[in-house]
PDB file of N, CA and C in Angstrom:
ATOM      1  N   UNK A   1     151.394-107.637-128.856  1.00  0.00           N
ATOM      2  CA  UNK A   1     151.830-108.596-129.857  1.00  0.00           C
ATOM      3  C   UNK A   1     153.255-108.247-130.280  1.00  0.00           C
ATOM      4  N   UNK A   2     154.331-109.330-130.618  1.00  0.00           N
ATOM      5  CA  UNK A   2     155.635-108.763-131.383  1.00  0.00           C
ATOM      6  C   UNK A   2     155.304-108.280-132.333  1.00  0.00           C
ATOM      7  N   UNK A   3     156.812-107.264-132.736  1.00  0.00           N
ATOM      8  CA  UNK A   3     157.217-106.390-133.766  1.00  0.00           C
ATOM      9  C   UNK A   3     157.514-107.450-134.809  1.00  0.00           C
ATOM     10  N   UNK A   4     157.583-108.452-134.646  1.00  0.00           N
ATOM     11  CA  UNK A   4     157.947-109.841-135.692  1.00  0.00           C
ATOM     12  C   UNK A   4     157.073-111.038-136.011  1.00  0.00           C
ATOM     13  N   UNK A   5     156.893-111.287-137.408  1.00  0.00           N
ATOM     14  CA  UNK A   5     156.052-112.355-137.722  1.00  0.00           C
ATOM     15  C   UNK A   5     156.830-113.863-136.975  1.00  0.00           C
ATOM     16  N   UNK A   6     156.436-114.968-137.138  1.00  0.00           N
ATOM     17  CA  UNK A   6     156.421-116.126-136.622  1.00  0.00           C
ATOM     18  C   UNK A   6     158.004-116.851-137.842  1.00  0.00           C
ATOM     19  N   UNK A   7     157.882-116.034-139.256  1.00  0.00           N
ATOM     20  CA  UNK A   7     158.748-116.007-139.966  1.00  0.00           C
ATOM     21  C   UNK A   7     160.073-115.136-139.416  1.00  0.00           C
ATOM     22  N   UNK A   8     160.453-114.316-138.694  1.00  0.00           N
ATOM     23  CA  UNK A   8     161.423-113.408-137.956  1.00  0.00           C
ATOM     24  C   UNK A   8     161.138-112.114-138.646  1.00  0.00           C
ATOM     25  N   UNK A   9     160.143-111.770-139.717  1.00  0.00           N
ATOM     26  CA  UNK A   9     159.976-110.505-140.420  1.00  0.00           C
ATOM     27  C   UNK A   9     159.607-109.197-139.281  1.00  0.00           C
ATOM     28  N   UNK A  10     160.451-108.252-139.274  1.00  0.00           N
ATOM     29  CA  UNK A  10     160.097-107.439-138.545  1.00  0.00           C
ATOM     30  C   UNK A  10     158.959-106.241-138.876  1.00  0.00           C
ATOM     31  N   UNK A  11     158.227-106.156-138.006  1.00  0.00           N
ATOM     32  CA  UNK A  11     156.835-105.449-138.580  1.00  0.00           C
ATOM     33  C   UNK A  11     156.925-103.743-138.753  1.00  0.00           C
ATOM     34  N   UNK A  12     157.312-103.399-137.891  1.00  0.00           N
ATOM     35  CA  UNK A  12     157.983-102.126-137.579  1.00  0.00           C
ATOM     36  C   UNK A  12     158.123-101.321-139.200  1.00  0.00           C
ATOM     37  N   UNK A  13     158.439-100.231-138.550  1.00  0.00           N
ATOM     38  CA  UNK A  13     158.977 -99.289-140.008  1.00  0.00           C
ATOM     39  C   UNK A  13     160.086 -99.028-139.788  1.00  0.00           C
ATOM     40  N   UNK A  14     161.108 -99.341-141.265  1.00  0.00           N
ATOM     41  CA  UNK A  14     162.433 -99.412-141.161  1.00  0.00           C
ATOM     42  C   UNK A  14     162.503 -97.588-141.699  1.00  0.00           C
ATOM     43  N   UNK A  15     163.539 -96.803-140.675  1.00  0.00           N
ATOM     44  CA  UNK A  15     163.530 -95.562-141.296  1.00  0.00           C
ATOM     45  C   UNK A  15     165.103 -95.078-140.682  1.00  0.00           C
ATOM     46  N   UNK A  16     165.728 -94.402-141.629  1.00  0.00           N
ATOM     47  CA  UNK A  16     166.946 -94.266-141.002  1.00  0.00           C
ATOM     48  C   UNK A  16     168.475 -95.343-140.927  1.00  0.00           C
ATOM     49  N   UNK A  17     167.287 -96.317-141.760  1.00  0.00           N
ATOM     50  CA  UNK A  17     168.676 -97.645-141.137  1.00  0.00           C
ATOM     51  C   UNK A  17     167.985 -98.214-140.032  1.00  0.00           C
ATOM     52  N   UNK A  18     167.040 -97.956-139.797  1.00  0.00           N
ATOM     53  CA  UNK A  18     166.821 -98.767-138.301  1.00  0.00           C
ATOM     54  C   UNK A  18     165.239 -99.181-138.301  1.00  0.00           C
ATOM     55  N   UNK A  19     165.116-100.182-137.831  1.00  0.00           N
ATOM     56  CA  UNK A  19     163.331-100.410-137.320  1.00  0.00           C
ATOM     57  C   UNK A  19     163.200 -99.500-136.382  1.00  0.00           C
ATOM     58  N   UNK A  20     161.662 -98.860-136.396  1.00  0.00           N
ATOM     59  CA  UNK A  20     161.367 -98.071-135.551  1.00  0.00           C
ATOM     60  C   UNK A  20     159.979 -97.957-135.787  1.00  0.00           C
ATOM     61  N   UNK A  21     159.678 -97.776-133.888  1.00  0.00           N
ATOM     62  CA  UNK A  21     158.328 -97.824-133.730  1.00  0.00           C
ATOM     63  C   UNK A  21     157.259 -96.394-135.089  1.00  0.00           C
ATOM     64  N   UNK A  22     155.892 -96.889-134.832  1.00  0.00           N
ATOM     65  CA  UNK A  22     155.196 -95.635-135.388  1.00  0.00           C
ATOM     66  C   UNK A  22     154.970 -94.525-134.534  1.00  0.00           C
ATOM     67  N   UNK A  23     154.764 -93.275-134.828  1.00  0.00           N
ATOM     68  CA  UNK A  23     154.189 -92.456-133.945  1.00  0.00           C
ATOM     69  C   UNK A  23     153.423 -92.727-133.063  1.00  0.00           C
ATOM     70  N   UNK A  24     153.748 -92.498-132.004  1.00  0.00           N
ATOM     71  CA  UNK A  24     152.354 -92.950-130.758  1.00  0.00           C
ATOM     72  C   UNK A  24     152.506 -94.356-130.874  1.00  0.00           C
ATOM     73  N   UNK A  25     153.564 -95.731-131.480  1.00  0.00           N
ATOM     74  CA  UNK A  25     153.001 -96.953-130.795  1.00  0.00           C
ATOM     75  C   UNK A  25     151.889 -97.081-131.499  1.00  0.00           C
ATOM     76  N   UNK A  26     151.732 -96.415-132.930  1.00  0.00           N
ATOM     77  CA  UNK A  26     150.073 -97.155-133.525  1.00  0.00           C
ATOM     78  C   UNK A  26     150.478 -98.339-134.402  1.00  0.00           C
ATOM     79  N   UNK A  27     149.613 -99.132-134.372  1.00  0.00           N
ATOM     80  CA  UNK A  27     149.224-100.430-135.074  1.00  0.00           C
ATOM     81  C   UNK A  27     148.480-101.277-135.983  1.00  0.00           C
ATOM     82  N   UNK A  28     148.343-101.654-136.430  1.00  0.00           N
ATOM     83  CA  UNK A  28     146.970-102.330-136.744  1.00  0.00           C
ATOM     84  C   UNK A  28     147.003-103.746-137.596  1.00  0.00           C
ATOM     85  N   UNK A  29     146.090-104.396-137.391  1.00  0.00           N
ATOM     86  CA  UNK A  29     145.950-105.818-137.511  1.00  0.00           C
ATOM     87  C   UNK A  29     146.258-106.345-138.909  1.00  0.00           C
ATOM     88  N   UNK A  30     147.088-107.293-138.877  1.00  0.00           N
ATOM     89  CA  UNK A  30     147.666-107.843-140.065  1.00  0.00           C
ATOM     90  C   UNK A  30     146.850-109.124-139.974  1.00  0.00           C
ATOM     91  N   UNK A  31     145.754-109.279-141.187  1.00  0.00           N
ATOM     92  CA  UNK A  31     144.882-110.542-140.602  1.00  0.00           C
ATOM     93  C   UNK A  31     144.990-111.582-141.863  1.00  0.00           C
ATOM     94  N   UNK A  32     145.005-112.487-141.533  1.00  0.00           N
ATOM     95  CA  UNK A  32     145.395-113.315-143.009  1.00  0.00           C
ATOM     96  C   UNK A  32     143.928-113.666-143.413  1.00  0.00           C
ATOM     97  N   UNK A  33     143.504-113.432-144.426  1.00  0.00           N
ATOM     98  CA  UNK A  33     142.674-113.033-145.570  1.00  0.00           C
ATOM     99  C   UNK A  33     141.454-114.298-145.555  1.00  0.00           C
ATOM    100  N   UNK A  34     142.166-115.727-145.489  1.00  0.00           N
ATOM    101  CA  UNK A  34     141.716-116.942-145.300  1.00  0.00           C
ATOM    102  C   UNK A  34     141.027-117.603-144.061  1.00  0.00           C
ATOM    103  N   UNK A  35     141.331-117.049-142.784  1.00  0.00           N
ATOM    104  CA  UNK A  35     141.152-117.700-142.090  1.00  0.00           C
ATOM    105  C   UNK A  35     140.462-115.947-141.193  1.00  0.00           C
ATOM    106  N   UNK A  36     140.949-115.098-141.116  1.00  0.00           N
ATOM    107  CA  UNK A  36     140.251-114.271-140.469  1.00  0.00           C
ATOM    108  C   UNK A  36     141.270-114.035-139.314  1.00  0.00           C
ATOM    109  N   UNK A  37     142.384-114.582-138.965  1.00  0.00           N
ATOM    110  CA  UNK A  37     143.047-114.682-137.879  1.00  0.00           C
ATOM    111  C   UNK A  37     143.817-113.933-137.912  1.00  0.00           C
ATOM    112  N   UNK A  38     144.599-113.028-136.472  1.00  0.00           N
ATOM    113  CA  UNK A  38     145.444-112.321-136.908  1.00  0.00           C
ATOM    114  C   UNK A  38     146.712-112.661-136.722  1.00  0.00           C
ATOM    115  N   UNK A  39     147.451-112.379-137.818  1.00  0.00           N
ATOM    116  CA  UNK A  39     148.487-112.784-138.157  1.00  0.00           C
ATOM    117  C   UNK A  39     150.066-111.955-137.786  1.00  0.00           C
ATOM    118  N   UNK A  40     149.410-110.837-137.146  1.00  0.00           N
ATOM    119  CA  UNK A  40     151.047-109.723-136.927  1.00  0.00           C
ATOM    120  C   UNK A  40     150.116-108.477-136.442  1.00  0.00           C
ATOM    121  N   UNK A  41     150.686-107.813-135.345  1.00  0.00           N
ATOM    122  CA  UNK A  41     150.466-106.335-135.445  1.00  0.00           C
ATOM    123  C   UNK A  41     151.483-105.551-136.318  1.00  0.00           C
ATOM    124  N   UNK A  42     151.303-104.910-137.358  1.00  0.00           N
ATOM    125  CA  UNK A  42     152.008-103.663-137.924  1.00  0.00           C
ATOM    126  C   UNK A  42     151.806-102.602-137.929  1.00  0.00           C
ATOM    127  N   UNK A  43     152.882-101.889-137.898  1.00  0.00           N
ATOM    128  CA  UNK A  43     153.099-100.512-137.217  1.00  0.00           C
ATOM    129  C   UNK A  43     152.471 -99.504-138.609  1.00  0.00           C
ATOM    130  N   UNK A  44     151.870 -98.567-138.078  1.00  0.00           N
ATOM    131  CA  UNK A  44     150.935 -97.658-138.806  1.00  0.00           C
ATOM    132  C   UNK A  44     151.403 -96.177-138.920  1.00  0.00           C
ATOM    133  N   UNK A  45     151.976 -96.366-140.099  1.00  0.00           N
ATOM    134  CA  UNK A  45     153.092 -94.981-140.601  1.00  0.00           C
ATOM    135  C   UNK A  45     151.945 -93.160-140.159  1.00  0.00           C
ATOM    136  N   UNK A  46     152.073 -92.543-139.700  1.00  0.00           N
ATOM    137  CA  UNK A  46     151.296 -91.174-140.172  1.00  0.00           C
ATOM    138  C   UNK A  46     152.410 -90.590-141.007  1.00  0.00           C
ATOM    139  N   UNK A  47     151.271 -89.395-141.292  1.00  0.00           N
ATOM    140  CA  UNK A  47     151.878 -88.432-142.125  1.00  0.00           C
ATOM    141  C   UNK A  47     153.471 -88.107-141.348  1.00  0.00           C
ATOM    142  N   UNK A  48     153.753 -87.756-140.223  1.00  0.00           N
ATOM    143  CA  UNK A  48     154.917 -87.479-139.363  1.00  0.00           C
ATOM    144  C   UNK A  48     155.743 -88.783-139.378  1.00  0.00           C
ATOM    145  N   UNK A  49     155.718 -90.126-139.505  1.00  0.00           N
ATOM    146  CA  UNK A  49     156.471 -90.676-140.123  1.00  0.00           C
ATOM    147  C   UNK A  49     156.933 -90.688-141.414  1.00  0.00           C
ATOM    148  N   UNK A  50     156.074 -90.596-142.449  1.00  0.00           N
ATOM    149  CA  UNK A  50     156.346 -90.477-143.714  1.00  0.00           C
ATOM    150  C   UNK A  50     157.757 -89.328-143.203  1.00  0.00           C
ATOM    151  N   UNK A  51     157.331 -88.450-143.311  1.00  0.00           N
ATOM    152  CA  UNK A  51     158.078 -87.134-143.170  1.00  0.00           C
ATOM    153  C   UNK A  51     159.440 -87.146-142.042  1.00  0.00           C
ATOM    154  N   UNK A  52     159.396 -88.283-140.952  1.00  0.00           N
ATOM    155  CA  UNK A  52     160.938 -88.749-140.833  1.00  0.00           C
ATOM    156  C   UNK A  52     161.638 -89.586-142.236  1.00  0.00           C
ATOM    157  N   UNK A  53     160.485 -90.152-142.687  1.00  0.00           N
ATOM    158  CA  UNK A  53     161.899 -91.435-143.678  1.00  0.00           C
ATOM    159  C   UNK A  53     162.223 -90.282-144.659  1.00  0.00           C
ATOM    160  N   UNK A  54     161.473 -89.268-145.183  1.00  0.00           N
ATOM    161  CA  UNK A  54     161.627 -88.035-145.833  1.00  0.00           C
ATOM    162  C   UNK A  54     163.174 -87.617-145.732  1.00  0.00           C
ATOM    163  N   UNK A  55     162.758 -87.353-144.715  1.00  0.00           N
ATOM    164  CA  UNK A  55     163.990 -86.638-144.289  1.00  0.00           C
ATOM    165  C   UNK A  55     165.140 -87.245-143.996  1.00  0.00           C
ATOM    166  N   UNK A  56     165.013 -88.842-143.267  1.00  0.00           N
ATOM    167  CA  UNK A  56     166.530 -89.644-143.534  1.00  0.00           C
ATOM    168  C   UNK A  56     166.994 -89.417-144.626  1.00  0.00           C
ATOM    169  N   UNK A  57     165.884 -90.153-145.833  1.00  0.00           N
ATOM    170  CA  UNK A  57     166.444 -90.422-146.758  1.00  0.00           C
ATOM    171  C   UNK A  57     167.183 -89.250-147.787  1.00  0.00           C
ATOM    172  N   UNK A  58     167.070 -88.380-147.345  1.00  0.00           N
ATOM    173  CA  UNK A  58     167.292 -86.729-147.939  1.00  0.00           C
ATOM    174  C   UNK A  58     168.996 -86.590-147.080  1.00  0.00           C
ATOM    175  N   UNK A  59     169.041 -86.776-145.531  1.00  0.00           N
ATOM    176  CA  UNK A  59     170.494 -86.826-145.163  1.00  0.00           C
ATOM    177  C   UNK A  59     171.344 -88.116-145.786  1.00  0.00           C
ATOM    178  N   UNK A  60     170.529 -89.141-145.891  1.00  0.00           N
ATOM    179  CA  UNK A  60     171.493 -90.396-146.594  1.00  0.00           C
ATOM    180  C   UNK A  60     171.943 -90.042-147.931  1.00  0.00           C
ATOM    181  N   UNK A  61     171.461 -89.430-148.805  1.00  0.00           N
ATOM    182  CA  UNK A  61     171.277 -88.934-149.892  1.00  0.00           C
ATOM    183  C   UNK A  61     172.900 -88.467-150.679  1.00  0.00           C
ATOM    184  N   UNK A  62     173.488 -87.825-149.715  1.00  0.00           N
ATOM    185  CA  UNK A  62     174.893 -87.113-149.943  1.00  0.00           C
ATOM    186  C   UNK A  62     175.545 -88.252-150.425  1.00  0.00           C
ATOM    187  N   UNK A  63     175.808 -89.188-149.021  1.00  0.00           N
ATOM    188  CA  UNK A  63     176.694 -90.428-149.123  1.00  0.00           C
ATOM    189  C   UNK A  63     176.263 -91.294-150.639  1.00  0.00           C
ATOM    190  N   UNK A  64     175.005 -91.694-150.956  1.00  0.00           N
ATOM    191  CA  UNK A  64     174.429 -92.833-151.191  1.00  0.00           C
ATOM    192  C   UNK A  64     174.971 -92.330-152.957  1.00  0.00           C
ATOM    193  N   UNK A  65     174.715 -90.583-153.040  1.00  0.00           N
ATOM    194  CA  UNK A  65     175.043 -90.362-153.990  1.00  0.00           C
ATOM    195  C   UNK A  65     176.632 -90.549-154.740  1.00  0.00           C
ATOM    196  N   UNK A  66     177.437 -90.402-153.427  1.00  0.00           N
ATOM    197  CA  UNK A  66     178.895 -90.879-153.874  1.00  0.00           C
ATOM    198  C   UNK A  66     179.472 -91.997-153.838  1.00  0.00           C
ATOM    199  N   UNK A  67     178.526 -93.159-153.935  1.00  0.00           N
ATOM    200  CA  UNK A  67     178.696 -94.734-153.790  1.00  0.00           C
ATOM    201  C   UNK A  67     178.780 -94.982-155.256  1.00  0.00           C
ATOM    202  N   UNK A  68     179.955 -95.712-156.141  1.00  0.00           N
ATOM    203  CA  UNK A  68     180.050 -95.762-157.142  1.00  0.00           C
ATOM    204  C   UNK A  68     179.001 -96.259-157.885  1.00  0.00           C
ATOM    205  N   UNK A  69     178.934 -96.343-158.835  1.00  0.00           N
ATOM    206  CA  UNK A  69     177.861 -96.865-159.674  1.00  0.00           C
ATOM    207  C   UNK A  69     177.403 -98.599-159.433  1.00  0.00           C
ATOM    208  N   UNK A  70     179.036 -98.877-160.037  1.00  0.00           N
ATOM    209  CA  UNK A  70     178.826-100.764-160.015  1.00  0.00           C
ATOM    210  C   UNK A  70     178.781-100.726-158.332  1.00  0.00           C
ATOM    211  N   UNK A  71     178.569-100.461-156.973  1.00  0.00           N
ATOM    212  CA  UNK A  71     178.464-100.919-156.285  1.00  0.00           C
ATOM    213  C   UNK A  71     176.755-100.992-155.372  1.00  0.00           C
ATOM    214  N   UNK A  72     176.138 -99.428-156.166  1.00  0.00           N
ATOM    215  CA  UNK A  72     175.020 -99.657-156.235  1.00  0.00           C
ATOM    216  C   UNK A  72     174.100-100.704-156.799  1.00  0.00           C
ATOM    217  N   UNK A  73     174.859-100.780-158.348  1.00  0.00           N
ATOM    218  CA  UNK A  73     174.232-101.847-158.918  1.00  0.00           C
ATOM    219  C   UNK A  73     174.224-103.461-158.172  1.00  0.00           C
ATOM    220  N   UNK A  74     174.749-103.707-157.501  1.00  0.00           N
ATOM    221  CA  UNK A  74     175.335-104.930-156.902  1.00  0.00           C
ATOM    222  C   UNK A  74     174.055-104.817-155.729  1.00  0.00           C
ATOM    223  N   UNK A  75     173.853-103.439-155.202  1.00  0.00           N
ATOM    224  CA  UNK A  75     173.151-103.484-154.053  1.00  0.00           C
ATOM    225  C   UNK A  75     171.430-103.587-154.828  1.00  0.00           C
ATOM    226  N   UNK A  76     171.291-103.269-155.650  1.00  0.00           N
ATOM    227  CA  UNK A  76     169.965-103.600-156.880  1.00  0.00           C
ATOM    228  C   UNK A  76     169.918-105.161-157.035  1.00  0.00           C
ATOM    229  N   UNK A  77     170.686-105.670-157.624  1.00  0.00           N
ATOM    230  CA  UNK A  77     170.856-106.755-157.722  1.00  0.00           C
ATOM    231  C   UNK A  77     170.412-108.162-157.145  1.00  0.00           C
ATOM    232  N   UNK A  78     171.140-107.574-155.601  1.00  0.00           N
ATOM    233  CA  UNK A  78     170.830-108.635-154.691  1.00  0.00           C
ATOM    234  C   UNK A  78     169.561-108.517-154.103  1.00  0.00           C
ATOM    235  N   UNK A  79     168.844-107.063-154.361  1.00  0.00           N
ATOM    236  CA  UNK A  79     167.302-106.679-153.583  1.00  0.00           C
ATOM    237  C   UNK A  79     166.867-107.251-154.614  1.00  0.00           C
ATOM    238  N   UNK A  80     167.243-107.034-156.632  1.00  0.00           N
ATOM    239  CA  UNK A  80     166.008-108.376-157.012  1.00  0.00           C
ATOM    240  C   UNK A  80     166.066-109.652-156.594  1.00  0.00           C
ATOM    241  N   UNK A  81     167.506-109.980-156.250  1.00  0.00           N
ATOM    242  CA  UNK A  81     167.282-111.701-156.040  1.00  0.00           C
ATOM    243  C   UNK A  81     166.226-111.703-154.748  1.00  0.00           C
ATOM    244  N   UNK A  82     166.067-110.889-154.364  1.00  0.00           N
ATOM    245  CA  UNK A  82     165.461-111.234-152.688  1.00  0.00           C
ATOM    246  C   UNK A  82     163.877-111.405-152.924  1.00  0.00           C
ATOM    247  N   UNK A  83     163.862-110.264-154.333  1.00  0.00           N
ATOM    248  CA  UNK A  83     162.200-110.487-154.573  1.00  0.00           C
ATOM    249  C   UNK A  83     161.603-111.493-155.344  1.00  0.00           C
ATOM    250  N   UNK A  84     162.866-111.755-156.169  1.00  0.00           N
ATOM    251  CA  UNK A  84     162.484-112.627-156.860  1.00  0.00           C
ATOM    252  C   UNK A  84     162.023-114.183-156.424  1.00  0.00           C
ATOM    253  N   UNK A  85     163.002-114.186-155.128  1.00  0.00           N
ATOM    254  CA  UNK A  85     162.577-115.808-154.195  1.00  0.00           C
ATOM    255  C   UNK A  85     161.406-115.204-153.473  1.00  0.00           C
ATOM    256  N   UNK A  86     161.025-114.064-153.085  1.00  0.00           N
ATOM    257  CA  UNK A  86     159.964-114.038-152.578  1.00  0.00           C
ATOM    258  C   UNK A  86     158.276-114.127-153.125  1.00  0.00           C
ATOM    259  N   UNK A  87     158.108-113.696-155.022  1.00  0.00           N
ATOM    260  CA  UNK A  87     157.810-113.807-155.671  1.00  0.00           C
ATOM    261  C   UNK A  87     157.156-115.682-155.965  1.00  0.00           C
ATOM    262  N   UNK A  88     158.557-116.424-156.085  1.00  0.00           N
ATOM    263  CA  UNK A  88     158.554-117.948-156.076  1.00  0.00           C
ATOM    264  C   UNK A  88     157.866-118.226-155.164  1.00  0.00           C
ATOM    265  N   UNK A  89     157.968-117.468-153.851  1.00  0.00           N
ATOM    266  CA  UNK A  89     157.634-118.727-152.655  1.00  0.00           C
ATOM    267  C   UNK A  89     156.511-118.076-152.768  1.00  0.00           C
ATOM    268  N   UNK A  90     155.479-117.361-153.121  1.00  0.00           N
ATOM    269  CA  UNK A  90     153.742-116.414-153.056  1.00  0.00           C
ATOM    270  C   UNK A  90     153.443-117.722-154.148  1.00  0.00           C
ATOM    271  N   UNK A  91     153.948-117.293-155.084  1.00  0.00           N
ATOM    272  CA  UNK A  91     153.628-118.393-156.661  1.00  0.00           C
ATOM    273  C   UNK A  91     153.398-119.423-156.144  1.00  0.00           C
ATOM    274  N   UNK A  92     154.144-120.131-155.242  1.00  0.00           N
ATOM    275  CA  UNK A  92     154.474-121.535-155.131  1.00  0.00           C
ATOM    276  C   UNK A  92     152.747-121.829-153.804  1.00  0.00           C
ATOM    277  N   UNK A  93     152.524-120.801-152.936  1.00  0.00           N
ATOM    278  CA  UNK A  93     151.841-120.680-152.205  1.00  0.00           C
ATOM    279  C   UNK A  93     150.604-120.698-152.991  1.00  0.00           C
ATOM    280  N   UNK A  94     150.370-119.437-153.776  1.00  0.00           N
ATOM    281  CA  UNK A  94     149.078-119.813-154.508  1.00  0.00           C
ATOM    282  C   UNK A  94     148.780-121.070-155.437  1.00  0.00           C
ATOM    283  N   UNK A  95     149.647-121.954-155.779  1.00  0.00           N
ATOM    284  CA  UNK A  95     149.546-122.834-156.813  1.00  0.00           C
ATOM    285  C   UNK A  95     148.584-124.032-155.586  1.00  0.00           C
ATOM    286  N   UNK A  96     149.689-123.867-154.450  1.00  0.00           N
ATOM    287  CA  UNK A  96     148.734-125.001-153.266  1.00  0.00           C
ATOM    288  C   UNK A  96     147.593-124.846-152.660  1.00  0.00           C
ATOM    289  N   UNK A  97     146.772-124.292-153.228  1.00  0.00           N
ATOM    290  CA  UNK A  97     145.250-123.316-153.090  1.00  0.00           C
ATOM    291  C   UNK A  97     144.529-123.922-153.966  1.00  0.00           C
ATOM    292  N   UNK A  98     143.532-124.354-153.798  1.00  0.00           N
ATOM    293  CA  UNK A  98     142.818-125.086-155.815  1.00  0.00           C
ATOM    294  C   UNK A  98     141.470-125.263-154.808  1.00  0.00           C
ATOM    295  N   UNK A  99     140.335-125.276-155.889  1.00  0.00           N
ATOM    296  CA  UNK A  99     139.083-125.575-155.238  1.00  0.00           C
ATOM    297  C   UNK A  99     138.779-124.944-154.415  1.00  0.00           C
ATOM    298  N   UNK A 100     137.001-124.816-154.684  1.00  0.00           N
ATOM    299  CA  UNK A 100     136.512-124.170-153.475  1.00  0.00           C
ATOM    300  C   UNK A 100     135.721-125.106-152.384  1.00  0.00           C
ATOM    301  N   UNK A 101     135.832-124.543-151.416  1.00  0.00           N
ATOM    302  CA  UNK A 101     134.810-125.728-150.331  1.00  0.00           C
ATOM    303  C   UNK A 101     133.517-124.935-150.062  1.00  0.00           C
ATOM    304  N   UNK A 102     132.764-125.764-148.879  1.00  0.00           N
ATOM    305  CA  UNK A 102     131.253-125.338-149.219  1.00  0.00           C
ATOM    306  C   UNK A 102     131.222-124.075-148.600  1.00  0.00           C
ATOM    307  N   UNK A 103     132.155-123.229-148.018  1.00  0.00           N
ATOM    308  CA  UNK A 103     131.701-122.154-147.524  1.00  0.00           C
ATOM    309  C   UNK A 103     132.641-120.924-148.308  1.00  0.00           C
ATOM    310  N   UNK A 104     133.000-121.845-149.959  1.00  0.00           N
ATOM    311  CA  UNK A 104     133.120-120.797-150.954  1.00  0.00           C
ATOM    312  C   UNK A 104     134.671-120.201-151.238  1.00  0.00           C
ATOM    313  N   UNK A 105     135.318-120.588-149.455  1.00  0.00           N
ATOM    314  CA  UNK A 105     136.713-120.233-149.132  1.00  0.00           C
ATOM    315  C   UNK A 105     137.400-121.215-150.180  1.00  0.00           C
ATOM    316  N   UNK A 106     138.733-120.700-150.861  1.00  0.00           N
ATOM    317  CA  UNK A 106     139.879-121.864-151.485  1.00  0.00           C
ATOM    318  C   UNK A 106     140.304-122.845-149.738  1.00  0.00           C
ATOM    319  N   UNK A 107     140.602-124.116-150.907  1.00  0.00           N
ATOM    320  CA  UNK A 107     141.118-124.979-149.659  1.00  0.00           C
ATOM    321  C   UNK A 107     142.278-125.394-149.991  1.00  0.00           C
ATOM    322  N   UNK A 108     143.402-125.470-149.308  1.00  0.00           N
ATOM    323  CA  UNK A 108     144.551-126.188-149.352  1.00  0.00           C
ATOM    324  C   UNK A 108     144.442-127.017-150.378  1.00  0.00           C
ATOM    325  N   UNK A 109     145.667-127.088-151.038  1.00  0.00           N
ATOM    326  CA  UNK A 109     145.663-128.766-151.520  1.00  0.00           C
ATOM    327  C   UNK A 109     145.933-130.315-150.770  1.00  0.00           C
ATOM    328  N   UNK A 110     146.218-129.635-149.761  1.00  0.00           N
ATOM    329  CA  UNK A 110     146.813-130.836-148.924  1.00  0.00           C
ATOM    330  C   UNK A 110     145.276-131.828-147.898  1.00  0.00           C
ATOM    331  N   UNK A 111     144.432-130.395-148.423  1.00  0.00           N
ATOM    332  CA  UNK A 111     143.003-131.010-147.737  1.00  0.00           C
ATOM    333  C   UNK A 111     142.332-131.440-148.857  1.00  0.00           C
ATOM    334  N   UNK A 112     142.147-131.219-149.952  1.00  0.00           N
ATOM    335  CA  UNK A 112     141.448-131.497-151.071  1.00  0.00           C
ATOM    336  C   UNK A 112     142.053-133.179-151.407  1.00  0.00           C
ATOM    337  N   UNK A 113     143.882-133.705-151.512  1.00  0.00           N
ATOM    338  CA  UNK A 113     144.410-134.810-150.978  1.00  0.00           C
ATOM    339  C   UNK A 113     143.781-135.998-150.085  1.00  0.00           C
ATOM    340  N   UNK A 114     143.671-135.032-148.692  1.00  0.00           N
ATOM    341  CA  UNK A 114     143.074-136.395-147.693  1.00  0.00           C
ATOM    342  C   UNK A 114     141.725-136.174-148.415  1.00  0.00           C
ATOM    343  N   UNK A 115     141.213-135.873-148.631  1.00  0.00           N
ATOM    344  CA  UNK A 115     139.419-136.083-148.910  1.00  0.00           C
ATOM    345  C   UNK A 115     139.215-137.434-150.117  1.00  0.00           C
ATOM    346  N   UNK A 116     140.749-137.733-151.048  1.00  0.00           N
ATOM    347  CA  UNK A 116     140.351-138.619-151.540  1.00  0.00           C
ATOM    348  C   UNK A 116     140.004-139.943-151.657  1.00  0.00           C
TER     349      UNK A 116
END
């Protein structure tokens, strides 16, 4: 399966600055909740990954520390705007969910619509 959702999200673990596989190529099923289907393979951190981003982030550390203040802040900033539209578009996702059908699952709104 790709390292990327159908959205271009890369599944991988970002470590170093870079996507990168898990130890050994492990994986495991990203299944969307609703339907049972799977939705992405993602890469499955071990303890020995943890302990690379550890350690990037410990050599990045020097630099990241001598990056002025306001330019960090700028780099904060734009990671909330990123969550914040991502936040909207979940919100906006669960709002189009309403009702249950007979097998208990939420149904679209767009199916609850044609049924009228």
């Amino acid at each position: 399966m790709s390292t990327q959702t159908e959205t271009g999200i890369d599944t991988r673990l970002f470590i170093g600055g870079a996507f990168v596989e898990a130890e050994g190529g492990r994986t495991f099923e990203n299944r969307d909740p609703w339907s049972g289907d799977v939705v992405s393979d993602v890469a499955s951190a071990s303890g020995a990954d943890a302990k690379r981003a550890v350690e990037a982030a410990a050599e990045a550390f020097p630099e990241w520390s001598r990056t002025p203040p306001a330019v960090r802040q700028g780099i904060f900033l734009k990671d909330a705007d990123v969550l914040e539209s991502a936040a909207r578009s979940a919100s906006a996702c669960s709002r189009c969910i309403s009702s249950r059908g007979s097998s208990g699952r939420p149904r679209p709104l767009r199916t609850r619509r044609s049924e009228r």
